[in-house]
PDB file of N, CA and C in Angstrom:
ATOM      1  N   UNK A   1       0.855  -1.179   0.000  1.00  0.00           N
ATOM      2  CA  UNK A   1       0.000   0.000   0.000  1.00  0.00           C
ATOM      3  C   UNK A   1       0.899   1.239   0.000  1.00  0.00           C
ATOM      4  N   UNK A   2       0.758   2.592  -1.022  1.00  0.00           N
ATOM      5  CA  UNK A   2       1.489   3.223  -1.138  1.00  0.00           C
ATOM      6  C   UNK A   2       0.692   4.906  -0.271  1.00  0.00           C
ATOM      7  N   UNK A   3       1.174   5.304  -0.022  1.00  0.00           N
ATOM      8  CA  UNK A   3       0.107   6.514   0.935  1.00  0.00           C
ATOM      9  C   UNK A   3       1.046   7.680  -0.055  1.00  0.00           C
ATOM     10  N   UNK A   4      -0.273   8.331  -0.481  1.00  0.00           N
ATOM     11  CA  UNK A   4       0.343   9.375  -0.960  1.00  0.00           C
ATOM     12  C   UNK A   4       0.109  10.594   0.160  1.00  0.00           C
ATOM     13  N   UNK A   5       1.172  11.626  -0.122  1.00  0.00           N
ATOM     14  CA  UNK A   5       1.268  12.740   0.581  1.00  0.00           C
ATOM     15  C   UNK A   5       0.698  13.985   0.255  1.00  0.00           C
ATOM     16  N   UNK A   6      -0.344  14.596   0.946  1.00  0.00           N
ATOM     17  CA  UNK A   6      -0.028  16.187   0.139  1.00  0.00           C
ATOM     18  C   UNK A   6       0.314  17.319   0.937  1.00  0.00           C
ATOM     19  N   UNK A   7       0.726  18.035  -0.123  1.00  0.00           N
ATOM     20  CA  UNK A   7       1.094  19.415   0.569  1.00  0.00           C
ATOM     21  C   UNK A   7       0.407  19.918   0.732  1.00  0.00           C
ATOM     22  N   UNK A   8       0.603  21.713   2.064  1.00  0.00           N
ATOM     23  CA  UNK A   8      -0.727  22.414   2.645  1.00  0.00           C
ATOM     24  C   UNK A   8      -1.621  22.859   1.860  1.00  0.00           C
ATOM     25  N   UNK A   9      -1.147  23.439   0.599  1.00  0.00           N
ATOM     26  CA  UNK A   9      -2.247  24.096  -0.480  1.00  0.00           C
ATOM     27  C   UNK A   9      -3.125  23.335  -1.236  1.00  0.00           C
ATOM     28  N   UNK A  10      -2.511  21.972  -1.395  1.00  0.00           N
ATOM     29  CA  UNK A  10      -3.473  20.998  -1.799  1.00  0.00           C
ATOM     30  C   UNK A  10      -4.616  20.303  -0.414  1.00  0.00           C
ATOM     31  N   UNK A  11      -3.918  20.626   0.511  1.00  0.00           N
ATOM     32  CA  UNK A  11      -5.006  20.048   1.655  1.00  0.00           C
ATOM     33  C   UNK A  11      -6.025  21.247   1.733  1.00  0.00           C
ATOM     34  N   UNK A  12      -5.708  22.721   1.480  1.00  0.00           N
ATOM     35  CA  UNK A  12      -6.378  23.895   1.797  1.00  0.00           C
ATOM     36  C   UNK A  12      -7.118  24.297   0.430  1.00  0.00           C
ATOM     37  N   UNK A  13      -7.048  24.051  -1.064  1.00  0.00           N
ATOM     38  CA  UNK A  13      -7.916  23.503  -1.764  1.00  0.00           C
ATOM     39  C   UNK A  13      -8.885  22.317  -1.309  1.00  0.00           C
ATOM     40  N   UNK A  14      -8.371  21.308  -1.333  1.00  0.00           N
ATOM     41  CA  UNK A  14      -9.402  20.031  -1.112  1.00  0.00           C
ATOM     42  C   UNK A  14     -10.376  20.455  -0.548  1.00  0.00           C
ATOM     43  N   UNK A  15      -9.914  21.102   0.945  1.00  0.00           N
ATOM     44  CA  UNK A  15     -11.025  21.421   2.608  1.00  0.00           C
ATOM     45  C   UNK A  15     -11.419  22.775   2.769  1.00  0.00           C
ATOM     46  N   UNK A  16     -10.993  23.380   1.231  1.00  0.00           N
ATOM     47  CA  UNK A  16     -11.714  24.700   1.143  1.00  0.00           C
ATOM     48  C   UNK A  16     -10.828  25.401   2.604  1.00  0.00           C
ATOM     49  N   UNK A  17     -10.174  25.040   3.184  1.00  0.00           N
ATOM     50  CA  UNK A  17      -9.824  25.947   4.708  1.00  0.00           C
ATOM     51  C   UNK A  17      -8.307  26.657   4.474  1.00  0.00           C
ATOM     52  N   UNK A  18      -8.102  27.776   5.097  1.00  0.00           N
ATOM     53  CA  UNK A  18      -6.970  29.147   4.254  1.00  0.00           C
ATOM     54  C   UNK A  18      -5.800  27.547   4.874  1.00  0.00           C
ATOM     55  N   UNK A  19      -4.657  28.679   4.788  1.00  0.00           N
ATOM     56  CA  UNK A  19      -3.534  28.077   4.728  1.00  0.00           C
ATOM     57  C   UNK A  19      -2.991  28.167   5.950  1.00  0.00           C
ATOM     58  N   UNK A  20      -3.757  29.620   6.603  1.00  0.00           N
ATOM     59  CA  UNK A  20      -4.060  30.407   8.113  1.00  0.00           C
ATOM     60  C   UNK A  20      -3.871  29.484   9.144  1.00  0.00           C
ATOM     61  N   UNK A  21      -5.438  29.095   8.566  1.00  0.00           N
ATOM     62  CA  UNK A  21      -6.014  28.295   9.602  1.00  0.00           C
ATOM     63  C   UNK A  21      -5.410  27.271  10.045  1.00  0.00           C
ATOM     64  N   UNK A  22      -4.806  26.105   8.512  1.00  0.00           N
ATOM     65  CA  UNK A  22      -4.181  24.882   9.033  1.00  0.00           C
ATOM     66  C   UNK A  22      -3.203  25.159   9.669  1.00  0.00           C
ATOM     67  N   UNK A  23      -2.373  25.654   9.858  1.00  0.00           N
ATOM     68  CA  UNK A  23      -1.515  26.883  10.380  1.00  0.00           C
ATOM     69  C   UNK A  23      -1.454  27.061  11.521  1.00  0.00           C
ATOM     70  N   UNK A  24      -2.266  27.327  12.040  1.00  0.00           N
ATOM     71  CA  UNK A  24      -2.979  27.778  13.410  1.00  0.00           C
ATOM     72  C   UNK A  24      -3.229  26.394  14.580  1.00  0.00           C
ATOM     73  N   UNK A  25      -4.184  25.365  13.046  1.00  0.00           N
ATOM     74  CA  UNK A  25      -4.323  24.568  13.861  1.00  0.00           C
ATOM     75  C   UNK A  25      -3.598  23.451  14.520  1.00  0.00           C
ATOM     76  N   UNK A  26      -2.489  23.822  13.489  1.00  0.00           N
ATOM     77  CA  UNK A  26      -1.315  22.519  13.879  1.00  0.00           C
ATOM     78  C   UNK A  26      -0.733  23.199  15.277  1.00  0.00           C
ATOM     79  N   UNK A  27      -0.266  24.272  15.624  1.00  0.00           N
ATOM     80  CA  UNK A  27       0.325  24.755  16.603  1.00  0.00           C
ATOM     81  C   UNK A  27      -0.855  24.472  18.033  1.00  0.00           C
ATOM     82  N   UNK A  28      -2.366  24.729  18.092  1.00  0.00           N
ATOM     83  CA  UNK A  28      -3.037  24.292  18.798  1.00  0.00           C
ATOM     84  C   UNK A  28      -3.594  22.690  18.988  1.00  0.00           C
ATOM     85  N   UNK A  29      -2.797  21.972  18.007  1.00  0.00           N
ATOM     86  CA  UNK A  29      -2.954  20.617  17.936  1.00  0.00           C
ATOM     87  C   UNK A  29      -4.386  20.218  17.950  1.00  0.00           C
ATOM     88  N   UNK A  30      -5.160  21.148  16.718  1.00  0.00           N
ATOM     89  CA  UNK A  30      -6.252  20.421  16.386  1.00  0.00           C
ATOM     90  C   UNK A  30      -6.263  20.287  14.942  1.00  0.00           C
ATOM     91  N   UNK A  31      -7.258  19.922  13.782  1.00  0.00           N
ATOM     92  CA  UNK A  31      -7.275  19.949  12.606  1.00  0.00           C
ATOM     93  C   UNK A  31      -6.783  18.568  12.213  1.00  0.00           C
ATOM     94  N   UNK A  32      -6.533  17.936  11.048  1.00  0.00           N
ATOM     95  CA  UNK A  32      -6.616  16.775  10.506  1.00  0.00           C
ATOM     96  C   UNK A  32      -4.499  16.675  10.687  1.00  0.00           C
ATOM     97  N   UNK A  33      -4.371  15.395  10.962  1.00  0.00           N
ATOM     98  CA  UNK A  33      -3.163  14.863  11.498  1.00  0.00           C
ATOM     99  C   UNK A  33      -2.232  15.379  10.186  1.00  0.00           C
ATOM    100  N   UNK A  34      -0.519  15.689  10.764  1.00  0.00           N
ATOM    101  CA  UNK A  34       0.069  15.761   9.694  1.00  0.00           C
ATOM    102  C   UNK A  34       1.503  15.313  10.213  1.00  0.00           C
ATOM    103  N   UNK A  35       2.373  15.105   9.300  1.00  0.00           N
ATOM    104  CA  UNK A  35       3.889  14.845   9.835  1.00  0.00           C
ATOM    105  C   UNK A  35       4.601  16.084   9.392  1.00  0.00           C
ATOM    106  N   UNK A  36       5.905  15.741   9.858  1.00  0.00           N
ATOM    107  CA  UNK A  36       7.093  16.778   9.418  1.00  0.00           C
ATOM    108  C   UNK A  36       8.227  16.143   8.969  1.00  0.00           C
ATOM    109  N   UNK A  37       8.603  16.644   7.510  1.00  0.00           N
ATOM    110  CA  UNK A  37       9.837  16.030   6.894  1.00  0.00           C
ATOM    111  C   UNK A  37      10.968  17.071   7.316  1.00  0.00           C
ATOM    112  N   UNK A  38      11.515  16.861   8.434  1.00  0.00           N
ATOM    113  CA  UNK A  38      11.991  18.178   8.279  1.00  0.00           C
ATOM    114  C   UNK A  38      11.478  19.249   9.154  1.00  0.00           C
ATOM    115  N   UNK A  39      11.441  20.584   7.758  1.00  0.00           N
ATOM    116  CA  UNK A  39      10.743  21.621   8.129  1.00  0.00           C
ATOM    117  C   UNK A  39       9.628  21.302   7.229  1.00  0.00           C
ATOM    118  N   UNK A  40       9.483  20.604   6.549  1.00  0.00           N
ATOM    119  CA  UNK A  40       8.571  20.209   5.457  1.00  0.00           C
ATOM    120  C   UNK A  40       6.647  19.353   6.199  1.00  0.00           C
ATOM    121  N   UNK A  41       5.745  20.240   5.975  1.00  0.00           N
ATOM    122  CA  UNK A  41       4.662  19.912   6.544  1.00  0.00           C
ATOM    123  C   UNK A  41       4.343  18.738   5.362  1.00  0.00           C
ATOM    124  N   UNK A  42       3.599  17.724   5.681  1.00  0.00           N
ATOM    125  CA  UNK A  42       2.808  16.924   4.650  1.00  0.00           C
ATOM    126  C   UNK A  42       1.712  16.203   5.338  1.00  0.00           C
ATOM    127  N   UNK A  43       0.269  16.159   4.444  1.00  0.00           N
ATOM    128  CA  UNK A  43      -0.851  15.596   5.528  1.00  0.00           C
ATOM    129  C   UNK A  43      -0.690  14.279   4.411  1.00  0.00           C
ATOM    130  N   UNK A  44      -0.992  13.002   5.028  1.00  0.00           N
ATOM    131  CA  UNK A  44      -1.214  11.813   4.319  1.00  0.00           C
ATOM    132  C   UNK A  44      -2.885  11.441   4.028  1.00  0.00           C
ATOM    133  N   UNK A  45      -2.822  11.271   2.872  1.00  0.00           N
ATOM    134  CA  UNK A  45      -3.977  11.425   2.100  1.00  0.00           C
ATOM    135  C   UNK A  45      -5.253  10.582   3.149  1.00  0.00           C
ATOM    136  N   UNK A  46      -4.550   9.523   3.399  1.00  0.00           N
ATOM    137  CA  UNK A  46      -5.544   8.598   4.166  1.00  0.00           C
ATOM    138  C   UNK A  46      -5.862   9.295   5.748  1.00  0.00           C
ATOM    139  N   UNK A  47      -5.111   9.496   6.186  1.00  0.00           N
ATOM    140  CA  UNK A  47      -5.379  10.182   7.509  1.00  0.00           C
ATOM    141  C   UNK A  47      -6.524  11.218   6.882  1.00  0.00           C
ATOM    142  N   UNK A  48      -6.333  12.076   6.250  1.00  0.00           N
ATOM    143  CA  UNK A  48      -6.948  13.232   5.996  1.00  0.00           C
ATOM    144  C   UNK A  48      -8.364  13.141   5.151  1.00  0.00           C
ATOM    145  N   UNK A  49      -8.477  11.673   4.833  1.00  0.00           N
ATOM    146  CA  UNK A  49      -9.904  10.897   4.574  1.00  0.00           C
ATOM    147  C   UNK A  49     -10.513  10.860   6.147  1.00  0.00           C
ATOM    148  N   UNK A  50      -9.921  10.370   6.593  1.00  0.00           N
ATOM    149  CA  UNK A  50     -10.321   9.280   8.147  1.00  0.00           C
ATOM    150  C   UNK A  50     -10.775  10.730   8.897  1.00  0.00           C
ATOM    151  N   UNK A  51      -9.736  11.760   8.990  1.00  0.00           N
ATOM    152  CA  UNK A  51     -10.470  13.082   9.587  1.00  0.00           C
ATOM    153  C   UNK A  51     -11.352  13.512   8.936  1.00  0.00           C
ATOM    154  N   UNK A  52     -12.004  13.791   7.799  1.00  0.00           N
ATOM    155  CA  UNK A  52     -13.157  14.442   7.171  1.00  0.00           C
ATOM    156  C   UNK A  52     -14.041  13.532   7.129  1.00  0.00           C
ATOM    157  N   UNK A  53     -14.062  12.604   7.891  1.00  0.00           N
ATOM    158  CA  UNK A  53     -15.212  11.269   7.746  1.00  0.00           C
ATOM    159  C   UNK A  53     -15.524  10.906   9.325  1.00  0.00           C
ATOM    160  N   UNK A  54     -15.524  11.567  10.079  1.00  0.00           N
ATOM    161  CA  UNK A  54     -14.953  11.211  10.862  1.00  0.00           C
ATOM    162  C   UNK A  54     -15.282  12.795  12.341  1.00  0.00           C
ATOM    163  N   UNK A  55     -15.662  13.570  11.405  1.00  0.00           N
ATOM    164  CA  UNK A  55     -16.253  14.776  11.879  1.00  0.00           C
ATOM    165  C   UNK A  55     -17.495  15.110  12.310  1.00  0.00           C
ATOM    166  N   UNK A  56     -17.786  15.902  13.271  1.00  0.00           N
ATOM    167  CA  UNK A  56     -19.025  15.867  13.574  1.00  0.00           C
ATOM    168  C   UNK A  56     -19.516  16.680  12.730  1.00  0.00           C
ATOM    169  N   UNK A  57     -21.108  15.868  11.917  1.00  0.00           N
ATOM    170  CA  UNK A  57     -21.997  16.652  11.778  1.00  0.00           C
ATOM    171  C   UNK A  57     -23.194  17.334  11.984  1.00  0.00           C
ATOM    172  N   UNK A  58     -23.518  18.538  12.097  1.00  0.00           N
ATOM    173  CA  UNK A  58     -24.664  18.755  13.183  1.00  0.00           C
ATOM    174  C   UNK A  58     -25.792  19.346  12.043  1.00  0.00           C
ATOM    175  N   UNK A  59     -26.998  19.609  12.752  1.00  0.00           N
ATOM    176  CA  UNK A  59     -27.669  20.483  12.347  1.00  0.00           C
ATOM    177  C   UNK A  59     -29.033  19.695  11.777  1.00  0.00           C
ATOM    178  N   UNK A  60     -29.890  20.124  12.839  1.00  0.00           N
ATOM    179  CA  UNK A  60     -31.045  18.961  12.640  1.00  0.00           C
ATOM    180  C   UNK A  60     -32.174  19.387  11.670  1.00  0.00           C
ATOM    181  N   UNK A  61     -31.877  20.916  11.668  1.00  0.00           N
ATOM    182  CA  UNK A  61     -33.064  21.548  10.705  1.00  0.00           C
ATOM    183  C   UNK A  61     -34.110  21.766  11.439  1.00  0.00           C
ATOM    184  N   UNK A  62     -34.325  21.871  12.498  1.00  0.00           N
ATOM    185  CA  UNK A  62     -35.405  22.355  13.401  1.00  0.00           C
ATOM    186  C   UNK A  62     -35.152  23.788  14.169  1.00  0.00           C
ATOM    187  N   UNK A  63     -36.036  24.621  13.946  1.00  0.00           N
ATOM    188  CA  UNK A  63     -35.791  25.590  14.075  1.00  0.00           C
ATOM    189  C   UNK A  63     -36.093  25.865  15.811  1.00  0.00           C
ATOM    190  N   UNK A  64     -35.159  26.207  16.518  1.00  0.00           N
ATOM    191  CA  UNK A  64     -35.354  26.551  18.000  1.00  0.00           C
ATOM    192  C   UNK A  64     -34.857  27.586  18.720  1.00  0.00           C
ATOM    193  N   UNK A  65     -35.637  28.770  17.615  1.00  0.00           N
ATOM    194  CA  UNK A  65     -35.745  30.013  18.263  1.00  0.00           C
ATOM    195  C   UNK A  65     -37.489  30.023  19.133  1.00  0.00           C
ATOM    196  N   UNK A  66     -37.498  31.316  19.985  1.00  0.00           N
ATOM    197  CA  UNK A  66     -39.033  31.308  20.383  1.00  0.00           C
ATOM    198  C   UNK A  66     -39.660  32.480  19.618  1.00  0.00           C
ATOM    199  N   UNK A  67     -40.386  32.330  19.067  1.00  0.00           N
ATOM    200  CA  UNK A  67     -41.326  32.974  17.541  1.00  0.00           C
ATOM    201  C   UNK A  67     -41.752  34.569  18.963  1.00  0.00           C
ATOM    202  N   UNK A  68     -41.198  35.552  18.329  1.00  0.00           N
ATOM    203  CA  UNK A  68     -41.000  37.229  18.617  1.00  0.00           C
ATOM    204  C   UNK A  68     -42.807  36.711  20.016  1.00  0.00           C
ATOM    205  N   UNK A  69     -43.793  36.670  19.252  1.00  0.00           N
ATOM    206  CA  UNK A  69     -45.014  36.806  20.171  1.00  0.00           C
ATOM    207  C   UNK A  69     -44.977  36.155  21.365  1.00  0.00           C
ATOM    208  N   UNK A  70     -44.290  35.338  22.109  1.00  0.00           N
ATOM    209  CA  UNK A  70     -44.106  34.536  23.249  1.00  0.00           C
ATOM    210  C   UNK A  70     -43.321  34.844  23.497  1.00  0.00           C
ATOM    211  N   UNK A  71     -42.137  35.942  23.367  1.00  0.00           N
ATOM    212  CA  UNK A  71     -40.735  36.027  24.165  1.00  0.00           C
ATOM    213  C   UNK A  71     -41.209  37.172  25.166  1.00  0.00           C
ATOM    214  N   UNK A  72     -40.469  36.874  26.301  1.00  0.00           N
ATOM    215  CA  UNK A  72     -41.175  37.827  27.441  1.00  0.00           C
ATOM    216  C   UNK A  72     -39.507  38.855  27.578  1.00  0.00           C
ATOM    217  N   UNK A  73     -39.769  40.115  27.805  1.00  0.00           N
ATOM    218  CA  UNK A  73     -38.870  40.878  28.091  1.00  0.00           C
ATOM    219  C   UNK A  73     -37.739  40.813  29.268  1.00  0.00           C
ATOM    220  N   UNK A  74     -36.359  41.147  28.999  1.00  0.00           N
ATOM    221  CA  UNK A  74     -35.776  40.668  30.106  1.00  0.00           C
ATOM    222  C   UNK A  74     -36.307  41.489  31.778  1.00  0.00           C
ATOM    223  N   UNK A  75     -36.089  40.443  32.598  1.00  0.00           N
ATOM    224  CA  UNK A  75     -36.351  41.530  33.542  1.00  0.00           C
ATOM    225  C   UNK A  75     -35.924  41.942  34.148  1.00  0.00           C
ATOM    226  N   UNK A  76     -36.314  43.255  34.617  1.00  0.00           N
ATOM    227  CA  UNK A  76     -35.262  44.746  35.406  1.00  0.00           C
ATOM    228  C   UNK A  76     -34.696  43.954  37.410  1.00  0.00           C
ATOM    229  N   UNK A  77     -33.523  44.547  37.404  1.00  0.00           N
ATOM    230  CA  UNK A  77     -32.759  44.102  38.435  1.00  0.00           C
ATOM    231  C   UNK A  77     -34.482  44.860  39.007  1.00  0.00           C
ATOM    232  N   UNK A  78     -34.309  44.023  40.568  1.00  0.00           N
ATOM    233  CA  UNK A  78     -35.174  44.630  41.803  1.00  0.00           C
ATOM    234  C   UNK A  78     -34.991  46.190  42.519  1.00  0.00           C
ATOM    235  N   UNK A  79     -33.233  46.496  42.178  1.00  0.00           N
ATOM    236  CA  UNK A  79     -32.915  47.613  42.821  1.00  0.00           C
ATOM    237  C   UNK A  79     -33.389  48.769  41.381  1.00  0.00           C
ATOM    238  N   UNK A  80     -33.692  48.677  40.208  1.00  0.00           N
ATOM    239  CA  UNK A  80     -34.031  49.115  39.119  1.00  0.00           C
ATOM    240  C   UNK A  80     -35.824  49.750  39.342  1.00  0.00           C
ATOM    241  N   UNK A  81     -36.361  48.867  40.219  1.00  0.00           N
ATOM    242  CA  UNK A  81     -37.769  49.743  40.626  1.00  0.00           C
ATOM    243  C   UNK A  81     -37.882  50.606  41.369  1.00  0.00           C
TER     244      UNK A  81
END
């Protein structure tokens, strides 16, 4: 099995995410796994499957705001009367 490698701009094309960010996130040790050749960054293609698969996805489509006519105003501290 041969693992190919890519470099940051090809990982930041692929994941749509700046170059910033991956950037950022390697120093806070989050974002999809990578090695160092070196000074040389490279993410391995398969790792960087396994992280984008592997992510949480949210968002249920239910809307859970409270509709403007039922929201009650905040209310005033006691020392405010």
């Amino acid at each position: 099995m041969t693992t190919q490698f890519l470099i940051e701009s090809e990982v930041a094309k692929r994941t749509r995410i700046s170059l910033g960010t991956l950037g950022r996130w390697r120093i806070e040790n989050k974002g999809p796994r990578y090695l160092k050749f070196g000074s040389l960054v490279r993410y391995s293609e398969d790792d960087l499957t396994v992280w984008e698969t592997t992510l949480p996805a949210g968002g249920s489509g239910i809307q859970r705001t409270i509709p403007a006519a039922t929201r009650q105003p905040p209310a005033l501290p006691k020392a405010a009367l």
